[in-house]
N, C-alpha and C. Protein backbone atom coordinates (compact mmCIF):
# COMPACT_ATOMS: atom_id res chain seq x y z
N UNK A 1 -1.66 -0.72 -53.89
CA UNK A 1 -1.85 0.24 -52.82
C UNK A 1 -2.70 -0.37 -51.71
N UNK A 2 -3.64 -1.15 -52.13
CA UNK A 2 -4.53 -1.59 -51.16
C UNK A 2 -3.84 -3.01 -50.25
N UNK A 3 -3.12 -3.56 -50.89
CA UNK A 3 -2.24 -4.35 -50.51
C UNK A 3 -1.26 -4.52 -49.58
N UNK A 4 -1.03 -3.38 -49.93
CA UNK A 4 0.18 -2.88 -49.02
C UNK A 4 -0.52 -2.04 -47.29
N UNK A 5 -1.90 -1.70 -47.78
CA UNK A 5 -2.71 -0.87 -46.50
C UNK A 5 -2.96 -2.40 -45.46
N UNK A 6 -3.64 -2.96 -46.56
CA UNK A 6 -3.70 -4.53 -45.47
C UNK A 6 -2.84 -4.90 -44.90
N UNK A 7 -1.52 -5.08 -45.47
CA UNK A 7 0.01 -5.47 -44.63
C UNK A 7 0.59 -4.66 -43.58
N UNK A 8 -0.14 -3.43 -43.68
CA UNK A 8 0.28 -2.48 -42.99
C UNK A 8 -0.66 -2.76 -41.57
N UNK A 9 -2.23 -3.05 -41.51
CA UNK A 9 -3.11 -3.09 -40.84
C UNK A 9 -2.83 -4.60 -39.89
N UNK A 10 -2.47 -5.74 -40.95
CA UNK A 10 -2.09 -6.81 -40.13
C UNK A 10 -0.99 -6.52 -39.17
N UNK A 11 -0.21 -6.19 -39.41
CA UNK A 11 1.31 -6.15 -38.98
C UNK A 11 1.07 -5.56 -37.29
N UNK A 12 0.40 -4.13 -37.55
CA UNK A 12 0.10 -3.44 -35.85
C UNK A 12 -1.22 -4.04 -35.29
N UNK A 13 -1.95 -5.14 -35.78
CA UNK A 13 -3.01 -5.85 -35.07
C UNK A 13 -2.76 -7.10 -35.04
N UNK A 14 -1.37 -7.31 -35.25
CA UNK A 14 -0.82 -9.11 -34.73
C UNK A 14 -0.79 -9.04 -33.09
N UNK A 15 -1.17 -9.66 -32.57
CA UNK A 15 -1.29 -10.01 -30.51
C UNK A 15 -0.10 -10.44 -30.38
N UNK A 16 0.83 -9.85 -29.58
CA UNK A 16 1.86 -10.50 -29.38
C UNK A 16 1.82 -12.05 -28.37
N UNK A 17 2.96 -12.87 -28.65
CA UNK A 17 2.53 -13.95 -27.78
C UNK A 17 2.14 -13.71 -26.45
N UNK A 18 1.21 -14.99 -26.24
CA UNK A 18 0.58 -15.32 -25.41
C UNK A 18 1.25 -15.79 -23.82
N UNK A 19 1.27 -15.00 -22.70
CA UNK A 19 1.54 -15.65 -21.72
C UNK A 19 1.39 -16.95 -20.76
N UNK A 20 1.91 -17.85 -20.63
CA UNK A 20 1.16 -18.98 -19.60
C UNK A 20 1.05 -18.65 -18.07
N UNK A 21 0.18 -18.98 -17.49
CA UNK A 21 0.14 -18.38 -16.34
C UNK A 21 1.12 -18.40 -15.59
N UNK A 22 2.12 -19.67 -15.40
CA UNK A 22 3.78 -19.41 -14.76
C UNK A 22 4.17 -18.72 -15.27
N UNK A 23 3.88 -17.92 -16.67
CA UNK A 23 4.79 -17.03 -17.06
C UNK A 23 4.35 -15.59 -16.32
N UNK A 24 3.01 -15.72 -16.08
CA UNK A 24 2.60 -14.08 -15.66
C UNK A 24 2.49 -13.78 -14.56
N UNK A 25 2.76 -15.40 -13.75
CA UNK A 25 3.06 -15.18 -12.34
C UNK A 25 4.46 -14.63 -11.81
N UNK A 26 5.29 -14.83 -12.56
CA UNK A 26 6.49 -14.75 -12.49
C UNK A 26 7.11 -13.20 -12.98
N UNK A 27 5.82 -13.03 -13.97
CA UNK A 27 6.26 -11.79 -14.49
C UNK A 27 5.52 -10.57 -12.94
N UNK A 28 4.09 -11.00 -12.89
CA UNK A 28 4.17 -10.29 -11.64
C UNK A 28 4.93 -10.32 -10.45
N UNK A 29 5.42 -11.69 -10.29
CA UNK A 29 6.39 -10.97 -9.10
C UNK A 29 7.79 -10.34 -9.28
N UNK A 30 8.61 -10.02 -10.02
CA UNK A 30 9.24 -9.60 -11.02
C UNK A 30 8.83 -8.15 -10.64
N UNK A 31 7.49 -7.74 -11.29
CA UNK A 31 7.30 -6.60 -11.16
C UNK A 31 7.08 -6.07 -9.67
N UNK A 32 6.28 -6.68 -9.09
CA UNK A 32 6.25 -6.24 -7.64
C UNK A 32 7.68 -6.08 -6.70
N UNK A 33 8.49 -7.01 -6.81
CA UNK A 33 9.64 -6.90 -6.10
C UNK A 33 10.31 -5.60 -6.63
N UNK A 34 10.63 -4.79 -7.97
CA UNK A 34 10.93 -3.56 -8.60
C UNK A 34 10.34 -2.82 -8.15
N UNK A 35 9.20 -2.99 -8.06
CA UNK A 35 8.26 -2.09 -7.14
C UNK A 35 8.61 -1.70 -5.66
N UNK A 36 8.66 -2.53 -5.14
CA UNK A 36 8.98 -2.34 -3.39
C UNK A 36 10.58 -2.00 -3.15
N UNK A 37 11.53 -2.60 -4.48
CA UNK A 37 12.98 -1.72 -4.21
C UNK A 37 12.82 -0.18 -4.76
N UNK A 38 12.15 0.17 -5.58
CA UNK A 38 12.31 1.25 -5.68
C UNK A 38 11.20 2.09 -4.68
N UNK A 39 10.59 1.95 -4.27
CA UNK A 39 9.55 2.34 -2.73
C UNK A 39 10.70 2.55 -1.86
N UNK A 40 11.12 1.29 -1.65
CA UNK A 40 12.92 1.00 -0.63
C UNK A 40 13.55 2.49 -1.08
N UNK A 41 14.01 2.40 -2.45
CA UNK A 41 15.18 3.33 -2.57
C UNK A 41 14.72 4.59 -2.10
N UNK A 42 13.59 5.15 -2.63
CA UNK A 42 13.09 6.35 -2.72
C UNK A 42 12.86 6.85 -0.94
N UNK A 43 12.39 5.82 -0.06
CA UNK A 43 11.99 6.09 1.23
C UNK A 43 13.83 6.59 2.07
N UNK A 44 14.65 5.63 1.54
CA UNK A 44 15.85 5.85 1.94
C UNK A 44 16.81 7.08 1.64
N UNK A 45 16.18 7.90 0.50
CA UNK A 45 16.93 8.89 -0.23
C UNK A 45 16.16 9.68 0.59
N UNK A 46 14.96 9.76 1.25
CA UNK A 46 14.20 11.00 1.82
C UNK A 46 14.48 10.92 3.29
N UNK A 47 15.09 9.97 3.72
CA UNK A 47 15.35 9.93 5.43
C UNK A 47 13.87 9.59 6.20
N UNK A 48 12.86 8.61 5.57
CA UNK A 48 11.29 9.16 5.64
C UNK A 48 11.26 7.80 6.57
N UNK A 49 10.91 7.55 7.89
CA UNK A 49 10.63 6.45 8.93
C UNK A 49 9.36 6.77 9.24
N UNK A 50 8.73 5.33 9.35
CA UNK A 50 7.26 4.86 9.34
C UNK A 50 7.29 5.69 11.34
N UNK A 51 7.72 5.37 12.23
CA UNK A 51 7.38 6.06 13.30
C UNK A 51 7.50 7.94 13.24
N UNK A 52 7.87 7.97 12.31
CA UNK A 52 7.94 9.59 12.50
C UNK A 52 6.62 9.99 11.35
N UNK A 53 6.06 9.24 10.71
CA UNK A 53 4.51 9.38 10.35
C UNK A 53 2.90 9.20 11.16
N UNK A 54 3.60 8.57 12.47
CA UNK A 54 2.26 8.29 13.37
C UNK A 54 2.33 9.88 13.97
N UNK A 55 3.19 10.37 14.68
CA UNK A 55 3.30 11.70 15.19
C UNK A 55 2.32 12.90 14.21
N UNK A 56 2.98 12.84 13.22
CA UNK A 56 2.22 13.28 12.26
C UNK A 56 0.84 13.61 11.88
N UNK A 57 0.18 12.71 11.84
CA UNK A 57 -0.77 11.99 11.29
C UNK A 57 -1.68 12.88 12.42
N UNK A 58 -1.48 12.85 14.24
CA UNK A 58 -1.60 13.20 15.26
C UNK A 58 -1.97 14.26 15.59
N UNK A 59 -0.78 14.79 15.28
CA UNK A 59 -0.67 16.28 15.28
C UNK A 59 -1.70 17.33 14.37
N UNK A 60 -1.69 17.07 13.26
CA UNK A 60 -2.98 17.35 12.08
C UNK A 60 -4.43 17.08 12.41
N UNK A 61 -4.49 16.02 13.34
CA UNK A 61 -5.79 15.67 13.16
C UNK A 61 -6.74 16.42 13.86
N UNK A 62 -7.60 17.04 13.63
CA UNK A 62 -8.68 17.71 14.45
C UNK A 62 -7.94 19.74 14.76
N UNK A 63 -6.92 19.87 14.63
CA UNK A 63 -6.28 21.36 14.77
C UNK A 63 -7.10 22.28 13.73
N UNK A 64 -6.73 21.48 12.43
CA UNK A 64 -6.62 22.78 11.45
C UNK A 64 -8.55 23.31 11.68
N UNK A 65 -9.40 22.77 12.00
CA UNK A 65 -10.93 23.49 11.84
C UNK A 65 -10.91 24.19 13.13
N UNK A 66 -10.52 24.22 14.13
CA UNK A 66 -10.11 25.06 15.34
C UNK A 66 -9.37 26.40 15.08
N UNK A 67 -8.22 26.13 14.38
CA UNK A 67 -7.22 27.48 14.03
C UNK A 67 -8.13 28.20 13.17
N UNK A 68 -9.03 27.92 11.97
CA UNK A 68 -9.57 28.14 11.04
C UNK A 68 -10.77 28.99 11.61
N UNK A 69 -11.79 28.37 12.65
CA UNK A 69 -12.35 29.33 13.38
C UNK A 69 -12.30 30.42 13.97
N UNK A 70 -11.26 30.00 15.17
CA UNK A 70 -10.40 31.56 15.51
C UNK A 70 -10.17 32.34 14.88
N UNK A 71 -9.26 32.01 13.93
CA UNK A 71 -8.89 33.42 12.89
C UNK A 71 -10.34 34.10 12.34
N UNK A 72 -11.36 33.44 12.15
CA UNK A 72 -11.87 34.02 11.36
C UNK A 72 -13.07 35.10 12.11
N UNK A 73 -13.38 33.87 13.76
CA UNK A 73 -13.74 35.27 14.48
C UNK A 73 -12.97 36.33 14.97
N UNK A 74 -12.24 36.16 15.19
CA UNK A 74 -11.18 37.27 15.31
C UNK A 74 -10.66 38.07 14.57
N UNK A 75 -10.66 37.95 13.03
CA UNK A 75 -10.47 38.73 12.11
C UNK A 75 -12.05 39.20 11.33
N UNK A 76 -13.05 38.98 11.40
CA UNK A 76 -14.37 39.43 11.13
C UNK A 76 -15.15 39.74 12.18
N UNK A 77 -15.45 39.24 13.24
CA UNK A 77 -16.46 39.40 14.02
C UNK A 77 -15.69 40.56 15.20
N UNK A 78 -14.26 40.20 15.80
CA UNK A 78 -14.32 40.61 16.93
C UNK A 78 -13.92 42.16 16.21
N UNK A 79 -13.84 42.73 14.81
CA UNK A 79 -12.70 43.50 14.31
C UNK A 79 -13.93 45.19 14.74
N UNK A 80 -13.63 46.20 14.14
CA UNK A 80 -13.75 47.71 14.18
C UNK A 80 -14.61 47.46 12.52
N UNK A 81 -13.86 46.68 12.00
CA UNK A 81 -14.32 47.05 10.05
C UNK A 81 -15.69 46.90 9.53
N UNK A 82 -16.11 47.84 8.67
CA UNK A 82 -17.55 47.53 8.49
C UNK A 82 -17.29 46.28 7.61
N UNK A 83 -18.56 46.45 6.93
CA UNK A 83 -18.86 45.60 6.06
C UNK A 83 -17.98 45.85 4.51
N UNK A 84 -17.84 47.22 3.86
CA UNK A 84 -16.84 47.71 3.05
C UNK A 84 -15.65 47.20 3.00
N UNK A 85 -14.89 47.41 4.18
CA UNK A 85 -13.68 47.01 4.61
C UNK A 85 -13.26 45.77 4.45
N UNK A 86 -14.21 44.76 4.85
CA UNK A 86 -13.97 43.29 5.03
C UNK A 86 -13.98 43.14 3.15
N UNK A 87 -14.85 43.56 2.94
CA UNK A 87 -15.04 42.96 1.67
C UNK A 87 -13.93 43.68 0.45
N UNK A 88 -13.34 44.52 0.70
CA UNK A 88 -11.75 45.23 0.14
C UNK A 88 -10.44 44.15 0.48
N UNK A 89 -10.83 43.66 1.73
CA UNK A 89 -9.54 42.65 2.42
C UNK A 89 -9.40 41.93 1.10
């Protein structure tokens, strides 16, 4: 029984072989190039262009704490509602 626990213990704590560094260079680029076609594929299935992200990016920047103000004087401060009211909203 104990024999068989050791064979069991060696077996899933053997290191599989060892890479040489041409090998893991190769294996990384391997992986990176899979990497950037499927980046490729995925950007191409969404219709997604790097110039239609600068617009973007633009448009967002600095708005949303502006809109966020307004509403909120305008819906608390400038309103009729007491204090009850607001706090029912």
């Amino acid at each position: 029984m104990e024999r068989l626990r050791k064979q069991k213990t060696e077996e899933r704590t053997t290191a599989p072989s060892k890479l040489t560094e041409e090998e893991k260079q190769k294996k990384l680029q391997e992986m990176q190039a899979a990497s950037q076609a499927l980046q490729d594929q995925r950007r191409d299935r969404s219709g997604y262009t790097a110039a239609e992200a600068i617009p973007d990016k633009l448009e967002g920047a600095g708005g949303g704490g502006k809109f966020l103000k307004d509403i909120r004087a305008h819906i608390y401060m400038d309103s009729e509602m007491n204090l009850e009211d607001r706090i029912n909203r």
